[in-house]
Protein backbone atom coordinates (compact mmCIF):
# COMPACT_ATOMS: atom_id res chain seq x y z
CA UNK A 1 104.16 113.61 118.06
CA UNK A 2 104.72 110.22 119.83
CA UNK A 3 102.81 109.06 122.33
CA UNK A 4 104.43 107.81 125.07
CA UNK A 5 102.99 105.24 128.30
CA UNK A 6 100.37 107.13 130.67
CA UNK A 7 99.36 109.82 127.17
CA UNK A 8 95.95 110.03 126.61
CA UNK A 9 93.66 109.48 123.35
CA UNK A 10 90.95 111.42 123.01
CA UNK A 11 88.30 109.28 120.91
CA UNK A 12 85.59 111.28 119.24
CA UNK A 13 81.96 109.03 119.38
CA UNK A 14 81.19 106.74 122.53
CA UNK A 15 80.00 103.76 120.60
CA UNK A 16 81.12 99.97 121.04
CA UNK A 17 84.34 100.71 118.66
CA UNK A 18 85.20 103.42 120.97
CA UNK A 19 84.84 101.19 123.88
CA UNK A 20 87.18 98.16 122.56
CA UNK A 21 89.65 100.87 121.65
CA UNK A 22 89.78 102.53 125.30
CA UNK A 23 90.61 99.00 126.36
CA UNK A 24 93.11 98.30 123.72
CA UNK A 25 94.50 101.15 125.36
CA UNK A 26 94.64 100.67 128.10
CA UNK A 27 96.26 96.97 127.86
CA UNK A 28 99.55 99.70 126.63
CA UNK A 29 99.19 101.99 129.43
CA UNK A 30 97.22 104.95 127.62
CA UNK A 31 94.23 106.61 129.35
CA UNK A 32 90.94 107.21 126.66
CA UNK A 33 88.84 110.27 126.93
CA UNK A 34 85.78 110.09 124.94
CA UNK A 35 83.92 112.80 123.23
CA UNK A 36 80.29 112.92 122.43
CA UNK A 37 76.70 114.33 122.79
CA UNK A 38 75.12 110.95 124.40
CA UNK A 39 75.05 111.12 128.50
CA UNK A 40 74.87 107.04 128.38
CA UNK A 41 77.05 104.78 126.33
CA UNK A 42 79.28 101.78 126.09
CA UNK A 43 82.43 103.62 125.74
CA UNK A 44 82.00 105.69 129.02
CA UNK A 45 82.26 102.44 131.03
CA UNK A 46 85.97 101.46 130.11
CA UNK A 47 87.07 105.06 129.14
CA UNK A 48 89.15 107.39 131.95
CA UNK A 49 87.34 110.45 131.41
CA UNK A 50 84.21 111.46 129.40
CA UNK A 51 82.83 114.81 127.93
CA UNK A 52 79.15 115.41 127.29
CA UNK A 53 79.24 117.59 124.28
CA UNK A 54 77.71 118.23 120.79
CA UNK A 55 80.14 118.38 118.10
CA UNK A 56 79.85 121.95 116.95
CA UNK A 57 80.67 123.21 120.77
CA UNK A 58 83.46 124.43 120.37
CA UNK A 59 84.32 125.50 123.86
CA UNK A 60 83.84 122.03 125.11
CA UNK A 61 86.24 121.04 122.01
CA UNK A 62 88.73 123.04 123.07
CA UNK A 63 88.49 122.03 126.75
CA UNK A 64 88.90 118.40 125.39
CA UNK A 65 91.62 118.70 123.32
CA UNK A 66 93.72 120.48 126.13
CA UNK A 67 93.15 117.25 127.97
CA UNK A 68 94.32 114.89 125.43
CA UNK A 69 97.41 114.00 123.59
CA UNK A 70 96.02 112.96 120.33
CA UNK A 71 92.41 112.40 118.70
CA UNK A 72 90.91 109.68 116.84
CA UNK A 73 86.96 108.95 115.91
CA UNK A 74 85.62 105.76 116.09
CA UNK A 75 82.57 106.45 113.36
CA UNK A 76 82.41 108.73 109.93
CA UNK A 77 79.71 110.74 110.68
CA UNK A 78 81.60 112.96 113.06
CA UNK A 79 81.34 116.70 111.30
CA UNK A 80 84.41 117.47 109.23
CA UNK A 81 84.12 120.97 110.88
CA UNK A 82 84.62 119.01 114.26
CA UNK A 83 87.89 117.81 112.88
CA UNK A 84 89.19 120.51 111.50
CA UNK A 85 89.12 122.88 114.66
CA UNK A 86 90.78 119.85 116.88
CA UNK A 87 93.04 119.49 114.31
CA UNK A 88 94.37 122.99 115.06
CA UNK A 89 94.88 121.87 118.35
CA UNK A 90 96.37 118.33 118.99
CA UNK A 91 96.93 115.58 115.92
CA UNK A 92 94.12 113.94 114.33
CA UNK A 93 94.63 110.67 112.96
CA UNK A 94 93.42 109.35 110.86
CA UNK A 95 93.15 112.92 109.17
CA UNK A 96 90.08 115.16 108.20
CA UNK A 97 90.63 114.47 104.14
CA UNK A 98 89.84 110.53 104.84
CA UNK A 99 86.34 111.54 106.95
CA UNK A 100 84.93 113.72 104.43
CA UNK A 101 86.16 111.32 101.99
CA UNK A 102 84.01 108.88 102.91
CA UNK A 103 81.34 111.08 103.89
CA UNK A 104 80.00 111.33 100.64
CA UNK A 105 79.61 107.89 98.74
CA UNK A 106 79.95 110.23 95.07
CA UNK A 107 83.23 111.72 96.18
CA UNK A 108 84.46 108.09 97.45
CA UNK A 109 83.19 106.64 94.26
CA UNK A 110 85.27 109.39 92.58
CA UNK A 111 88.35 108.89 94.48
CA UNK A 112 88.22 105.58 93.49
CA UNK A 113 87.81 105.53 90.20
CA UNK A 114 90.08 108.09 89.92
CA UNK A 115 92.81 105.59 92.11
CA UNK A 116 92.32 103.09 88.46
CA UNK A 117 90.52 101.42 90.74
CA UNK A 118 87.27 99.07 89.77
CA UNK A 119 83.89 99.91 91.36
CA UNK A 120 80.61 99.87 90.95
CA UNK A 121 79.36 101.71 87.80
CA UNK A 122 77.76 105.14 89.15
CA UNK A 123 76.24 108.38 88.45
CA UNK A 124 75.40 111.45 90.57
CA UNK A 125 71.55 111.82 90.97
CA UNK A 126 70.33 115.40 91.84
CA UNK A 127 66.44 114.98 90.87
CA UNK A 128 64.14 112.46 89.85
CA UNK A 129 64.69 113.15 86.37
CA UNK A 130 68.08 112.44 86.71
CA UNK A 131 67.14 109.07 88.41
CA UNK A 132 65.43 108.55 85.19
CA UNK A 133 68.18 109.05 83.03
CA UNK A 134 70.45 107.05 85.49
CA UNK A 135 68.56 103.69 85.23
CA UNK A 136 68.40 104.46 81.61
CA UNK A 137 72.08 104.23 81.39
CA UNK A 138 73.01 102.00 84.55
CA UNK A 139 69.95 99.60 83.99
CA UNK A 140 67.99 97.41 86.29
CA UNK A 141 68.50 96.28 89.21
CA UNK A 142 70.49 99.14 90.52
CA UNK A 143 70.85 100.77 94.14
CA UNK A 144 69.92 104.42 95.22
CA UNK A 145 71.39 105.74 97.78
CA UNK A 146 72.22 108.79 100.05
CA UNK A 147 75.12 110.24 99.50
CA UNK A 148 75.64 110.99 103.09
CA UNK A 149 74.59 109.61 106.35
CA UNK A 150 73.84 106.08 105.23
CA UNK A 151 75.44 102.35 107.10
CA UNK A 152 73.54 98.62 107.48
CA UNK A 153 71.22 99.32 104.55
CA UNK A 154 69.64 102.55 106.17
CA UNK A 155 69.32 105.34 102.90
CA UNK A 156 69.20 103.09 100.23
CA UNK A 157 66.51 101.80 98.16
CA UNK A 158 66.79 98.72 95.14
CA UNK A 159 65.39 99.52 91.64
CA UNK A 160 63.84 96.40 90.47
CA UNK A 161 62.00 96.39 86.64
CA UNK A 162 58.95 98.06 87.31
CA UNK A 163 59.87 100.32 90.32
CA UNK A 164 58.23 103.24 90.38
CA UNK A 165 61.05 105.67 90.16
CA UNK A 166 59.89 108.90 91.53
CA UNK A 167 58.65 107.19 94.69
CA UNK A 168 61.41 105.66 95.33
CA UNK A 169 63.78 109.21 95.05
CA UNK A 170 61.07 110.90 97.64
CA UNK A 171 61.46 107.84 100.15
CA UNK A 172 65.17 108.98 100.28
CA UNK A 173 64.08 112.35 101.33
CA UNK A 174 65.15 114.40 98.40
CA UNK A 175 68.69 114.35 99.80
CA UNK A 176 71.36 113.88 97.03
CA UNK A 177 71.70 110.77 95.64
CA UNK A 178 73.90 108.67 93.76
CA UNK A 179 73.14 105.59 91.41
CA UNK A 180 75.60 102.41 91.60
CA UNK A 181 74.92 99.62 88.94
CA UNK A 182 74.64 96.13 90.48
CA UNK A 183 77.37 94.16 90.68
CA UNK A 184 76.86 90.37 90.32
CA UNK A 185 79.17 88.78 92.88
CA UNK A 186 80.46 85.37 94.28
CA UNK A 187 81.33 86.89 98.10
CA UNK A 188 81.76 90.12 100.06
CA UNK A 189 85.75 90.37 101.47
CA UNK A 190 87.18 92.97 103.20
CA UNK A 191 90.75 94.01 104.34
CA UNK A 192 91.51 95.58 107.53
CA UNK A 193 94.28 97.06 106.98
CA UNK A 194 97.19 99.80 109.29
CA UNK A 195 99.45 102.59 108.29
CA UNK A 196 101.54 103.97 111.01
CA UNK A 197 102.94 107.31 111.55
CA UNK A 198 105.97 106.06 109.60
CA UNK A 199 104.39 105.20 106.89
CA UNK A 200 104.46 101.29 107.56
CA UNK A 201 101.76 99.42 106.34
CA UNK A 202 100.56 95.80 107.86
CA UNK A 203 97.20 93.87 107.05
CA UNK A 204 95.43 91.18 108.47
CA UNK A 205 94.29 88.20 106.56
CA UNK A 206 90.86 88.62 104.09
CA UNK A 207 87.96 88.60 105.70
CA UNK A 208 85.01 86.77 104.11
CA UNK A 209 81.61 88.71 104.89
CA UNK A 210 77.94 87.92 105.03
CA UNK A 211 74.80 90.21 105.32
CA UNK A 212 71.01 89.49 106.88
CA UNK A 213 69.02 92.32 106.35
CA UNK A 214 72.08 94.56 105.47
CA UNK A 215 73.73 93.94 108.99
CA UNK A 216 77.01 92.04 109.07
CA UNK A 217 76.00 88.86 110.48
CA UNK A 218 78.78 86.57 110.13
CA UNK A 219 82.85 86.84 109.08
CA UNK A 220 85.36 83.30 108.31
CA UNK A 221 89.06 84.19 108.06
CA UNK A 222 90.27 82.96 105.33
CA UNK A 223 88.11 84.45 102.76
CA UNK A 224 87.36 80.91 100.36
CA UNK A 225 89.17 82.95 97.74
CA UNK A 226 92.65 82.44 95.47
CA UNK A 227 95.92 83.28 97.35
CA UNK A 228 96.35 85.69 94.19
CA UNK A 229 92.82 87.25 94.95
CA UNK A 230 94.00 87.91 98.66
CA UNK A 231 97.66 89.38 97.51
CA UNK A 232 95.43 91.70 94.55
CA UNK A 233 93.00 92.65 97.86
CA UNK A 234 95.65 93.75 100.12
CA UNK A 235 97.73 95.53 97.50
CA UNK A 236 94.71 97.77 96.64
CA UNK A 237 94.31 98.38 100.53
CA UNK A 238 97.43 99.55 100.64
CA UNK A 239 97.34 102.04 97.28
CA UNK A 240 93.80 103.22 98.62
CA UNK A 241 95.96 103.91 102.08
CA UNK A 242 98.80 105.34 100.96
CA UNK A 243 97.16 107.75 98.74
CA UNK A 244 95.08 108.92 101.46
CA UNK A 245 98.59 109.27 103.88
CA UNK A 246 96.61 108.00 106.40
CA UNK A 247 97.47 107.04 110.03
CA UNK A 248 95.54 104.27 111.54
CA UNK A 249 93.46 101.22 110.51
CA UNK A 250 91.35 101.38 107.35
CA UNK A 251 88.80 99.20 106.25
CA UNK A 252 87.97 98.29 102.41
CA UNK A 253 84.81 96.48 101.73
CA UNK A 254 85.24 94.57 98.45
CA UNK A 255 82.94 92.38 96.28
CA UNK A 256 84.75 89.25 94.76
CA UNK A 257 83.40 88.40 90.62
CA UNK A 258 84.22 85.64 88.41
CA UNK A 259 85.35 87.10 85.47
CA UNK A 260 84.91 86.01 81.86
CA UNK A 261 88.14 84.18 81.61
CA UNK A 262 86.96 82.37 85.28
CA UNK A 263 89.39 83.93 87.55
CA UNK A 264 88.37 85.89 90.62
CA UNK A 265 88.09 89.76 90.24
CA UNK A 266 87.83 92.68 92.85
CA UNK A 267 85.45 95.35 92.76
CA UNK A 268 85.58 98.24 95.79
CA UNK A 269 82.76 98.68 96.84
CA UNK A 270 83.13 101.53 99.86
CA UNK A 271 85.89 102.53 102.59
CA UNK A 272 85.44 102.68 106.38
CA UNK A 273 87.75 105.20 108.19
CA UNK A 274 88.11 103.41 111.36
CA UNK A 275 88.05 99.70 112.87
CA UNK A 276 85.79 97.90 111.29
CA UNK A 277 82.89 95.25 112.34
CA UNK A 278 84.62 92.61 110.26
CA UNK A 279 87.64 93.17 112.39
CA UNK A 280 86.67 92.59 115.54
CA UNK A 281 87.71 88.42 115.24
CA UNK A 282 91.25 90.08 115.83
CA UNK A 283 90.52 90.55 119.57
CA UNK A 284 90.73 86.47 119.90
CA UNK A 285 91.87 85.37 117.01
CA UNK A 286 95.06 87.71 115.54
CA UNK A 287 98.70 88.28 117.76
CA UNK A 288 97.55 91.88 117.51
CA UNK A 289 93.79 93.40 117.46
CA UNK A 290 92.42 96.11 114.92
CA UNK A 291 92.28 97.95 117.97
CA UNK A 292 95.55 97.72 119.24
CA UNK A 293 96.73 98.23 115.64
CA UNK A 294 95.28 101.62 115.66
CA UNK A 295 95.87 103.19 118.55
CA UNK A 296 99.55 102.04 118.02
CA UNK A 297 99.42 103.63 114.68
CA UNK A 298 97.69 106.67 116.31
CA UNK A 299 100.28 106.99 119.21
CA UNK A 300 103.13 106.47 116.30
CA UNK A 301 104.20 103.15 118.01
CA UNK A 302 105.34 100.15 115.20
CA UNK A 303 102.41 98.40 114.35
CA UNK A 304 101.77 94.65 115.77
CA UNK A 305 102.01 91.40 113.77
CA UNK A 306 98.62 90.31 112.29
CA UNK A 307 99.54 86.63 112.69
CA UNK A 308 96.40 84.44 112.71
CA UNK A 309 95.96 81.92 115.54
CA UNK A 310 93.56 79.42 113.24
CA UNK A 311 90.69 79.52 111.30
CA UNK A 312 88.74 82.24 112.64
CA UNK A 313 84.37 82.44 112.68
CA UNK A 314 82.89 85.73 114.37
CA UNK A 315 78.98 85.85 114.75
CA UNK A 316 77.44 89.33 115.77
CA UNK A 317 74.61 89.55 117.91
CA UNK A 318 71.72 91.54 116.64
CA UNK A 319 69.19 92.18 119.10
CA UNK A 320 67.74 89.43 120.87
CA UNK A 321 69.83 86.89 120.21
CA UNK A 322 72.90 88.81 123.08
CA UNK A 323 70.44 87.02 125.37
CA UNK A 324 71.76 83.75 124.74
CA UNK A 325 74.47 84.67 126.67
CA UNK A 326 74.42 82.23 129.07
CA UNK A 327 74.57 79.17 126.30
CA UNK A 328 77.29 80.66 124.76
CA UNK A 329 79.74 80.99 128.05
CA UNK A 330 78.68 77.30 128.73
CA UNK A 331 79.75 76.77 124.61
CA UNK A 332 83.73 75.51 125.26
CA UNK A 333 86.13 77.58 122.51
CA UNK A 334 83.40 80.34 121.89
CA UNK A 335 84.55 83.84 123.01
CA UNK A 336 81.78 85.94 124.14
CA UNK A 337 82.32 90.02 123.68
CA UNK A 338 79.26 91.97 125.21
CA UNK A 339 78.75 95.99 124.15
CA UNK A 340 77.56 97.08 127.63
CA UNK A 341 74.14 98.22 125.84
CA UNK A 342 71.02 98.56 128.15
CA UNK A 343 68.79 98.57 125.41
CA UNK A 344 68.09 96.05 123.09
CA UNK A 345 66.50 97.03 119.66
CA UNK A 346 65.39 94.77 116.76
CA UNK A 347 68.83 95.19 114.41
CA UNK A 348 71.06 96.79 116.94
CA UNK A 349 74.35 95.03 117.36
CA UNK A 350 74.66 93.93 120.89
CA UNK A 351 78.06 92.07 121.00
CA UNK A 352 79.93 89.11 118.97
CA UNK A 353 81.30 85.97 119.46
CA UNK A 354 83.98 84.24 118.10
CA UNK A 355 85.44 80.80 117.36
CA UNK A 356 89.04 79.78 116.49
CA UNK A 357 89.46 76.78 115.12
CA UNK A 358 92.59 75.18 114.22
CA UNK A 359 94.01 74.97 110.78
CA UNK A 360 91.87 72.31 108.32
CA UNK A 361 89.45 71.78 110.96
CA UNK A 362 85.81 71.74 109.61
């Protein structure tokens, strides 16, 4: 199915992604109805319809789906069970094989390494003897983490020489586990990358990523990395994409090594179904957003050029610092993007700003 102007998109979660893709939709002329359990949340403001539901309703499911055209999610935690009774009823794109894909960090691992792709060394941990026998054979430091259910650091714990091992599995709550080796790396790159119903593929330029406290805190575009590095990067997007037949934009995180002979080297590190923090510079600083790019790819439209307008520096705001708002509109060249959130929380991401600066400017 192709959309056409005046469809609607029904967007499964009500979260800041789902409210700059409502207005990326609207900007083409489609209405947004959002799906999800929360009565308040920043999607509902910019969105032409809402429904107050819990995913496993599935009378409310079916009332939503008869009152959209299509359905996308705008998180991975949305039940695969969810997706799999809509998708008896209207198209879901991106499909339910990429959400429970990514669902599990063992079976994304798996589909990796099963791609020829490089990750992470890793092993499945079921107990806290198998812990045991994973650092034996992974070695120190390493990273436990939930299989399911984790994002910005939450369900993970670091095994350091002299961690005490068994603690550290009940911390995670006895959930499954898995085990990744540590990987010693020069930068964190991703690639936000589009396949469209027809199977053409676009990406935008490598993002360079840094972390405080496991949050995103700050993305440059260009990633300070070797035009080869950047053509390897986007190549593996698009075998990681294409194997999945996906529809919509997909975002690989990757970590960038220096490699024994002293070029650069990629390691995939995990896969996000959906736009993608280390996107959002697009709204300001590409010819066409993430946003735009999926809900084109969603409706079937051709996908947008991902021309860069300059040298591109998005900050998130964590917390308090969305209250320097009023500095930052009085900043000239700083474009200020506010979530709608009434409450602010120590690590919750409250908006971003962005900078474009021109080409060789410092």
């Amino acid at each position: 199915m192709i959309l056409t102007p005046g469809a609607t998109i029904g967007i499964l979660g009500a979260g800041q992604l789902g409210r700059m893709l409502a207005m990326a939709a609207a900007r083409l002329g489609l209405r947004s109805h959002i799906f999800a359990p929360e009565t308040e949340a920043p999607a509902f403001d910019v969105a032409s319809a809402r429904t107050i539901g819990a995913y496993e309703d599935e009378a409310a499911l079916t009332a939503f789906a008869e009152a959209v055209d299509v359905v996308t999610y705008e998180f991975e935690n949305v039940p695969t069970s969810c997706v799999d009774f809509l998708s008896a009823l209207r198209p879901v794109r991106p499909g339910a094989r990429a959400l429970s894909l990514t669902q599990d960090r063992l079976v994304e691992k798996s589909f990796l390494s099963d791609l020829g792709l490089r990750t992470a060394p890793f092993m499945a941990v079921e107990d806290a003897g198998a812990l045991v026998r994973a650092v034996a054979a992974l070695g120190r430091p390493s990273i436990l983490k939930t299989r399911r259910f984790g994002y910005d650091g939450k369900g993970q714990a670091l095994i350091r020489e002299g961690s005490n091992l068994s603690a550290l599995y009940r911390g995670l709550g006895g959930e499954p586990t898995i085990l990744e080796g540590f990987v010693n790396f020069e930068r964190e790159v991703s690639v936000i990358a589009a396949r469209g119903l027809d199977g053409a593929f676009a990406a935008f330029d490598i993002c360079e990523n840094e972390h405080e406290k496991h949050i995103l805190a700050r993305t440059r575009v260009p990633a300070a990395i070797a035009p080869a590095t950047a053509a390897a990067a986007v190549a593996l997007a698009r075998q990681i994409i294409e194997a999945l037949d996906y529809v919509g934009v997909l975002a690989v995180e990757m970590f960038v090594t220096r490699e024994a002979d002293g070029l650069e080297g990629l390691v995939v590190n995990e896969l996000a179904p959906r736009v993608h923090n280390s996107g959002h510079w697009t709204i300001d600083g590409a010819q066409t957003s993430q946003f735009e790019q999926h809900v084109r790819a969603i409706a079937g439209w051709p996908l947008g050029a991902t021309t860069r307008r300059g040298r591109i520096e998005m900050h998130n705001l964590i917390g308090e610092e969305a209250a320097g708002w009023r500095e930052i509109l009085a900043e000239p060249g700083l474009c200020l993007h506010l979530y709608g959130k009434m409450e602010v929380r120590s690590g919750r991401k409250m908006g971003h700003v962005t900078r474009i600066l021109p080409e060789g400017a410092k």
